[in-house]
C-alpha atoms as a PDB file:
ATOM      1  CA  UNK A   1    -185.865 -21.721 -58.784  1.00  0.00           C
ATOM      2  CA  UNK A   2    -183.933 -20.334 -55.827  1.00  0.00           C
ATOM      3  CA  UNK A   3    -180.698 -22.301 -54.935  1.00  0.00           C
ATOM      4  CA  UNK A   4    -177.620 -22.210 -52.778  1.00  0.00           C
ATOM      5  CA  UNK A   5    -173.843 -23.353 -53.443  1.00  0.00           C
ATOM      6  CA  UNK A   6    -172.321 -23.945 -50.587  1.00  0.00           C
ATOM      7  CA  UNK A   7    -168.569 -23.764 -50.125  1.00  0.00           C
ATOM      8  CA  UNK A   8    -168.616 -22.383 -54.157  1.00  0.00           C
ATOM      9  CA  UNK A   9    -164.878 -23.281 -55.481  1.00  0.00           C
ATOM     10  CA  UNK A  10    -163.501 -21.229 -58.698  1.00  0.00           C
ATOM     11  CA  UNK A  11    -162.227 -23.673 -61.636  1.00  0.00           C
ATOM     12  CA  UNK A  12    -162.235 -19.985 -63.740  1.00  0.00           C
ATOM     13  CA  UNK A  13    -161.118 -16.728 -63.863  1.00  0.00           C
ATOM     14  CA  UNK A  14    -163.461 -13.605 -63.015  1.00  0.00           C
ATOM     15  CA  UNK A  15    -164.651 -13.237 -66.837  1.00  0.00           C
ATOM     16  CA  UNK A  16    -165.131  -9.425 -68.175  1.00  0.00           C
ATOM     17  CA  UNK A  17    -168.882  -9.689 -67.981  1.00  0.00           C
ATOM     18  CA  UNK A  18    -168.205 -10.055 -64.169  1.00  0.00           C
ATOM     19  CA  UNK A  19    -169.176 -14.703 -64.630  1.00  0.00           C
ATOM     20  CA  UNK A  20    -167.208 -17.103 -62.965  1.00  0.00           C
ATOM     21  CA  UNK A  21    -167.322 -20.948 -62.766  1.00  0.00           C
ATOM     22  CA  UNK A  22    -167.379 -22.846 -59.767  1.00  0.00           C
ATOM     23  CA  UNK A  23    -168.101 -26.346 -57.885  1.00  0.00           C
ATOM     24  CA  UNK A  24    -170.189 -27.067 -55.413  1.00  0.00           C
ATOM     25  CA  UNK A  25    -169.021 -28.007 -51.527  1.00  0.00           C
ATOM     26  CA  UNK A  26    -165.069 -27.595 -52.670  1.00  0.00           C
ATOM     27  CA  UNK A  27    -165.363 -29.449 -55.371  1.00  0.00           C
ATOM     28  CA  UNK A  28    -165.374 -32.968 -53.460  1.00  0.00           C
ATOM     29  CA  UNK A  29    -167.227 -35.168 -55.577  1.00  0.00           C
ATOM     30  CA  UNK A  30    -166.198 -33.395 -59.142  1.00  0.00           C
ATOM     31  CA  UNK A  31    -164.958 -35.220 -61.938  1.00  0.00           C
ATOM     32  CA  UNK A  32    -162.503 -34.421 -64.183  1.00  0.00           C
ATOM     33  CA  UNK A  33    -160.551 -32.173 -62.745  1.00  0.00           C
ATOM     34  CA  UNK A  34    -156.844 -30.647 -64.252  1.00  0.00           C
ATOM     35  CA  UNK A  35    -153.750 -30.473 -62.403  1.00  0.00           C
ATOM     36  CA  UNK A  36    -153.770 -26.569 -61.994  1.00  0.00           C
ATOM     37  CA  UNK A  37    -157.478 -26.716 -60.783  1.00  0.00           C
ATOM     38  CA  UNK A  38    -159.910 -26.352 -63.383  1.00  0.00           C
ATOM     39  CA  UNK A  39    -162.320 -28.459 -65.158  1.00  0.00           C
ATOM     40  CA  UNK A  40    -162.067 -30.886 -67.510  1.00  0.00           C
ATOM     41  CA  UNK A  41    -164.431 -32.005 -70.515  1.00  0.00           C
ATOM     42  CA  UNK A  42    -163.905 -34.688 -71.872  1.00  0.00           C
ATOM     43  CA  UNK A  43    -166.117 -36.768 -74.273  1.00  0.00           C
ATOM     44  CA  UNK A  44    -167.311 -38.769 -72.164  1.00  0.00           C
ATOM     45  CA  UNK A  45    -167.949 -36.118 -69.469  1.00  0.00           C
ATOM     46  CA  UNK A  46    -168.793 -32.553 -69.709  1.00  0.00           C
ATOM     47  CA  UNK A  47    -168.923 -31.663 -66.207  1.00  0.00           C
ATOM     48  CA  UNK A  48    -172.117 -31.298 -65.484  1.00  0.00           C
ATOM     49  CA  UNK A  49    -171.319 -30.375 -61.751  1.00  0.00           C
ATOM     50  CA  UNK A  50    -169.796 -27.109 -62.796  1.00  0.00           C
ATOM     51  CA  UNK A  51    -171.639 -24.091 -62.219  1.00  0.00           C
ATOM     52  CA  UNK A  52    -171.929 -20.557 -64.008  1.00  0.00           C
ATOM     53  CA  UNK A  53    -172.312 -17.324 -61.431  1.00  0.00           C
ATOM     54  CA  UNK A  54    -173.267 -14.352 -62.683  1.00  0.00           C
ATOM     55  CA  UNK A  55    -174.171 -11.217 -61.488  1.00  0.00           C
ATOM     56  CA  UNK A  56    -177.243 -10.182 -64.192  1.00  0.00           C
ATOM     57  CA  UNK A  57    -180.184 -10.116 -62.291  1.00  0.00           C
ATOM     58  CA  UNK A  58    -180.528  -6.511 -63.408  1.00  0.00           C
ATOM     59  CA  UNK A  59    -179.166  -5.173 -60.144  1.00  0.00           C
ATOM     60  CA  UNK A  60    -175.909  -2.933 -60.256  1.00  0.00           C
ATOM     61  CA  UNK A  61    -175.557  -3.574 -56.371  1.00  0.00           C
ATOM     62  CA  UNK A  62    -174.758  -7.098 -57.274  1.00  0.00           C
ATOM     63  CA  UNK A  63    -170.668  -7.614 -58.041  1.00  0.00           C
ATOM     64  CA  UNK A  64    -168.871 -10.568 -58.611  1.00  0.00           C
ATOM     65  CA  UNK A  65    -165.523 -10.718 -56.892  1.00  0.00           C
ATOM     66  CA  UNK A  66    -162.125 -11.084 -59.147  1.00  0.00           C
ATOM     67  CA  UNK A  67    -160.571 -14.488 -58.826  1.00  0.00           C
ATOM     68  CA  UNK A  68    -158.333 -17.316 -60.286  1.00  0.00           C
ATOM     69  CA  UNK A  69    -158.610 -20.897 -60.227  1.00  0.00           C
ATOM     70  CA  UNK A  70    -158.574 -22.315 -56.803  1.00  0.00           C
ATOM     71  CA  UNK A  71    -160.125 -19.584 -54.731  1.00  0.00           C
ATOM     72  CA  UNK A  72    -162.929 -20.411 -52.233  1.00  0.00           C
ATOM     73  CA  UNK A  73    -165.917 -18.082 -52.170  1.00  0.00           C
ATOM     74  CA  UNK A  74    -168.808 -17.313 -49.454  1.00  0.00           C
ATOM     75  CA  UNK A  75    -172.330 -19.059 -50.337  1.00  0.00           C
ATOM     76  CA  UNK A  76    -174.035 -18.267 -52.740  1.00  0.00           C
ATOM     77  CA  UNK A  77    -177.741 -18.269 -52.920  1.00  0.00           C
ATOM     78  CA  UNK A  78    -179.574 -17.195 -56.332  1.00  0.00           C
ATOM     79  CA  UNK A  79    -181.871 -17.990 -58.929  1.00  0.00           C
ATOM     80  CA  UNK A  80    -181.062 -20.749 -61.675  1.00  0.00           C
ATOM     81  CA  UNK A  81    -181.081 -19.540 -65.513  1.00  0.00           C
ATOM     82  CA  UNK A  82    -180.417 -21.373 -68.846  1.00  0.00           C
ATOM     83  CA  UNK A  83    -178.110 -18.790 -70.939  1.00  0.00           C
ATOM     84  CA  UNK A  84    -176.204 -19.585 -74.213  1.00  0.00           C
ATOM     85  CA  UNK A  85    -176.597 -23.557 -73.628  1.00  0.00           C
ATOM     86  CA  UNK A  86    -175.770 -23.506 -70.080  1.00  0.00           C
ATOM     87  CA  UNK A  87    -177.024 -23.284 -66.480  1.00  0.00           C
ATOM     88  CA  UNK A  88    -176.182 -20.505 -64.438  1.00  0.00           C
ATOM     89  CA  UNK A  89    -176.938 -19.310 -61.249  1.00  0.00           C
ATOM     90  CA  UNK A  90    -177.671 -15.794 -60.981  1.00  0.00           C
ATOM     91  CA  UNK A  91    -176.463 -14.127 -57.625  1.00  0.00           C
ATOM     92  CA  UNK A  92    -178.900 -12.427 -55.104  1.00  0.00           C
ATOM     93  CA  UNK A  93    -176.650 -10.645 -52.955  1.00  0.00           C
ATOM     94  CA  UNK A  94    -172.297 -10.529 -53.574  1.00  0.00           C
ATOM     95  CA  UNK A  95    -170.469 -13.805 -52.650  1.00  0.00           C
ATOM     96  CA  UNK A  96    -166.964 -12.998 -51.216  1.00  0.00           C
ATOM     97  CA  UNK A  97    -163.694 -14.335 -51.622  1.00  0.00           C
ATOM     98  CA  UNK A  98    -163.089 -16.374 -48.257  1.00  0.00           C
ATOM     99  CA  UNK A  99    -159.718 -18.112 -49.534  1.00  0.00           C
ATOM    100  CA  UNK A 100    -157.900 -16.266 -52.567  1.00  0.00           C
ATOM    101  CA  UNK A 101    -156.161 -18.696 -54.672  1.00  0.00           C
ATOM    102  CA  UNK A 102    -152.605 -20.004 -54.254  1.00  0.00           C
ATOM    103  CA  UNK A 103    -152.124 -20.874 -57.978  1.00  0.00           C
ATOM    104  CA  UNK A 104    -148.679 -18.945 -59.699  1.00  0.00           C
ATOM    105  CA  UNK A 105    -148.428 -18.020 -63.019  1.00  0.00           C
ATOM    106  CA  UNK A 106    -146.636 -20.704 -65.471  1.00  0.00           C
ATOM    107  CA  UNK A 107    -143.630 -19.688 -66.268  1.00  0.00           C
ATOM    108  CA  UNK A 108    -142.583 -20.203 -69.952  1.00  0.00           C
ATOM    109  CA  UNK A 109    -139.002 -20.460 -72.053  1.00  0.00           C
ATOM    110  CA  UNK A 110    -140.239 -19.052 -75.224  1.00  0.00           C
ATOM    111  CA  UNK A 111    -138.935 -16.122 -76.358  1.00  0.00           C
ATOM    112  CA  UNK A 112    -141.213 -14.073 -78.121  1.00  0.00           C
ATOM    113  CA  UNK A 113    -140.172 -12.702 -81.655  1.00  0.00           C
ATOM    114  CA  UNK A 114    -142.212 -11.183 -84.549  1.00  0.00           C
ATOM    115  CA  UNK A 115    -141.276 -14.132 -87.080  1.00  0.00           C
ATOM    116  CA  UNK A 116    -143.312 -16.712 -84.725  1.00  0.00           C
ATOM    117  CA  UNK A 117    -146.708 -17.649 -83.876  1.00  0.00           C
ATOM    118  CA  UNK A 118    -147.008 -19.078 -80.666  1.00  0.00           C
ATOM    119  CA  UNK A 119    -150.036 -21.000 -79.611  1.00  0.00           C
ATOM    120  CA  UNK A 120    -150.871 -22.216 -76.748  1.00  0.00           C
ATOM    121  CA  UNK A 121    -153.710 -24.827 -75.252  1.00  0.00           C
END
């Protein structure tokens, strides 16, 4: 089936395989949501609204742009796929960044040292 996400908003990072995750139309009605951005399962909700992009459609011409949480992408029309337990939407043509995201890097006191195991979640 052939779809379209308009106003596509990133809740991930660019992933090495070139996937990202985003919401639909900003993310308006989403549920869930963290304070940084992202999205948020929970037991009783496993965000259903989110949606994988990739660019496998076995077409090197296709490229999915780097991002971070929060940046606002161009439509995206493409076909749907189930992959690895999850829908995905596999790009026709490359959606661009149209807002790149404001989000800063936490900054952290911890100093690292090789006698400690830090772990974050």
């Amino acid at each position: 089936m052939r779809v379209q996400i308009n106003n596509p908003l990133a809740v991930s990072t660019t992933s090495s395989l070139e996937e990202v995750w985003v919401l639909a139309d900003n993310g308006v009605n989403a549920t869930s949501r963290t304070v940084r951005g992202g999205s948020l399962q929970t037991s009783t909700d496993f965000n259903p609204e989110r949606i994988q992009i990739d660019d496998d459609l076995s077409t090197a011409s296709i490229t999915i742009p780097t991002v971070d949480v929060g940046a606002e992408l161009s439509t995206i029309v493409g076909v749907v796929d189930y992959f690895f337990g999850n829908y995905e939407v596999l790009a026709t043509s490359s959606p661009t960044v149209v807002t790149a995201s404001t989000l800063t890097k936490e900054v952290t006191s911890i100093i690292p040292a090789n006698d400690k195991l830090t772990v974050s979640t």
